[in-house]
Protein backbone atom coordinates (compact mmCIF):
# COMPACT_ATOMS: atom_id res chain seq x y z
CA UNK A 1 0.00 0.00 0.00
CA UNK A 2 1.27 3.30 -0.20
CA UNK A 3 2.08 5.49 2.21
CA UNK A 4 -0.05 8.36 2.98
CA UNK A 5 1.60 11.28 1.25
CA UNK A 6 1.89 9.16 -2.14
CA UNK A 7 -1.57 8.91 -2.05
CA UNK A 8 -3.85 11.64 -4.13
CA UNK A 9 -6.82 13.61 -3.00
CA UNK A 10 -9.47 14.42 -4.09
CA UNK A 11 -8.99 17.77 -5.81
CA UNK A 12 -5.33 16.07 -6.72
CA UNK A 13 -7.04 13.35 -8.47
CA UNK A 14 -9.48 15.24 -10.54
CA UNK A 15 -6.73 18.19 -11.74
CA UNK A 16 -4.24 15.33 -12.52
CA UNK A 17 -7.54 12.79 -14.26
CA UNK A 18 -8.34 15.44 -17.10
CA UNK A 19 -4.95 16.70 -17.50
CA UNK A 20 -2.87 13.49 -17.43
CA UNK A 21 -1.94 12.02 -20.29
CA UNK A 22 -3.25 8.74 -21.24
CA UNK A 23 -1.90 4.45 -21.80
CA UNK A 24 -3.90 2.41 -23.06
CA UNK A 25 -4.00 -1.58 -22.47
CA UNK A 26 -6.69 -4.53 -22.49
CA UNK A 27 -6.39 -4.58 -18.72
CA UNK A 28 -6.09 -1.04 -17.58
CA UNK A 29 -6.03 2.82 -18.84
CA UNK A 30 -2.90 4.20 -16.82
CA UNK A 31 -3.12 8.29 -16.72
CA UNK A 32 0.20 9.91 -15.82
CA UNK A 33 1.46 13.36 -15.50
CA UNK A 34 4.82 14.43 -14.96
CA UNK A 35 5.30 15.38 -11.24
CA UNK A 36 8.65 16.02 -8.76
CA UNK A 37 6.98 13.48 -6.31
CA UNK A 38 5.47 9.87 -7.00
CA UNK A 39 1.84 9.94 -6.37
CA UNK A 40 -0.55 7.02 -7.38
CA UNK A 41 -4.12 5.89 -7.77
CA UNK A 42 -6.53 3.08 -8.54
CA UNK A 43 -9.69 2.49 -9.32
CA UNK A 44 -11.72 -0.22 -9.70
CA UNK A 45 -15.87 0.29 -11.08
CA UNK A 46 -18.29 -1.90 -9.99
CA UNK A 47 -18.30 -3.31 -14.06
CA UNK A 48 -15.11 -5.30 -12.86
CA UNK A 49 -16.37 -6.61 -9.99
CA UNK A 50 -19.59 -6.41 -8.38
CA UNK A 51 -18.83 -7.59 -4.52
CA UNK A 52 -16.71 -5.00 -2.84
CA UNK A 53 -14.16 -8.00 -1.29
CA UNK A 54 -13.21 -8.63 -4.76
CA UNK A 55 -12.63 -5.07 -6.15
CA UNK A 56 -10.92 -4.48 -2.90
CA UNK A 57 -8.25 -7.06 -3.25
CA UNK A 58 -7.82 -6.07 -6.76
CA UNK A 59 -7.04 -2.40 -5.50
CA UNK A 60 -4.59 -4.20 -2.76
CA UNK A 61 -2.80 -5.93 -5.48
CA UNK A 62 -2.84 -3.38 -8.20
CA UNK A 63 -1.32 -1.11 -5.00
CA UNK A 64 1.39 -3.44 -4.39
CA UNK A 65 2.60 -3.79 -7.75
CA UNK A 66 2.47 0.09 -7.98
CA UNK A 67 4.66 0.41 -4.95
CA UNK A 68 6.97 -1.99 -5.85
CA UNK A 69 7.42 -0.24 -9.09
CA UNK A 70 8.13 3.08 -7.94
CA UNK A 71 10.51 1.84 -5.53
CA UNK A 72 12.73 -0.59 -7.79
CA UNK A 73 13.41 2.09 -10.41
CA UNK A 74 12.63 5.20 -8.42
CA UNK A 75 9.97 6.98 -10.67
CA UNK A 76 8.46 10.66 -9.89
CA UNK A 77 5.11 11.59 -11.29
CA UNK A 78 1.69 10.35 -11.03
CA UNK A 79 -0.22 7.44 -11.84
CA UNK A 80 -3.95 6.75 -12.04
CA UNK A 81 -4.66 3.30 -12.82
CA UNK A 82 -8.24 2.56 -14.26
CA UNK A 83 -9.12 -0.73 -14.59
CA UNK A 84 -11.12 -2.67 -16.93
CA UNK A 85 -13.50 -5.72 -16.88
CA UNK A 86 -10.69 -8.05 -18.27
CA UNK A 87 -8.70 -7.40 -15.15
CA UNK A 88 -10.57 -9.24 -12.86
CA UNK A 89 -10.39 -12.58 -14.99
CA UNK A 90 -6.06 -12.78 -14.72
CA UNK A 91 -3.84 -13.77 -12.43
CA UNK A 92 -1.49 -11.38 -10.02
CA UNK A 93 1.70 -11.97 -12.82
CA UNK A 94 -0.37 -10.76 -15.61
CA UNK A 95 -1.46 -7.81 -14.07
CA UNK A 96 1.87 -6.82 -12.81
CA UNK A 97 3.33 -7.54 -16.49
CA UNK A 98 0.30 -5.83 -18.30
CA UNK A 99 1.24 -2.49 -15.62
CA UNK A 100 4.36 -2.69 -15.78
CA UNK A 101 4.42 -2.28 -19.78
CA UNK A 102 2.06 0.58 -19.27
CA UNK A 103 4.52 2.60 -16.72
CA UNK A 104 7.32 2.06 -19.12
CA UNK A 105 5.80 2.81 -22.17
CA UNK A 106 4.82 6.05 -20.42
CA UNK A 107 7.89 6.63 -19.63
CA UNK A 108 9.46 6.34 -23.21
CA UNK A 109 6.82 8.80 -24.42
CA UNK A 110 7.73 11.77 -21.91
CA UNK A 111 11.37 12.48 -22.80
């Protein structure tokens, strides 16, 4: 999970949801902007999962591969992490390779 300050507010996550730019994948849409800090976000609609428990522990996991991330290569910025129906249907390895192209991808595209 992250820690407190890496998480975005409210009025953080709507400025940085309609100006981010966006990543497209079958599994999620990852919106980033370019930031000193590392911030991050998921969410998870009800058309992934309809019992709380399970959209929960897809936010868990989806957080954990998120924090590992940013702390392996040390990324700033900020990521929103939408996910899609097909998420809910993989396992934990495909979700952290599906993100993980996302986050680099985005990072190709911003130098």
């Amino acid at each position: 999970m992250l820690n407190k300050k890496e998480r975005l507010t409210k009025k953080e996550f709507d400025r940085f949801f309609s100006s981010g730019r966006r990543f497209h994948s079958p599994l999620f849409t990852l919106i980033h902007s370019q930031e000193t800090s590392f911030h991050g976000a998921v969410v998870v609609g009800k058309k992934v999962f309809k019992r709380a428990v399970d959209r929960n522990r897809l936010r868990r996991r989806l957080y954990n591969i998120l924090y590992r991330l940013s702390r392996e290569s040390e990324q700033s910025g900020v990521y929103i992490i939408l996910t899609k129906p097909q998420a809910g249907m993989v396992s934990f390895d495909e979700l952290k390779k599906a993100l993980e192209s996302l986050v680099t991808q985005s990072l190709k595209t911003r130098t």
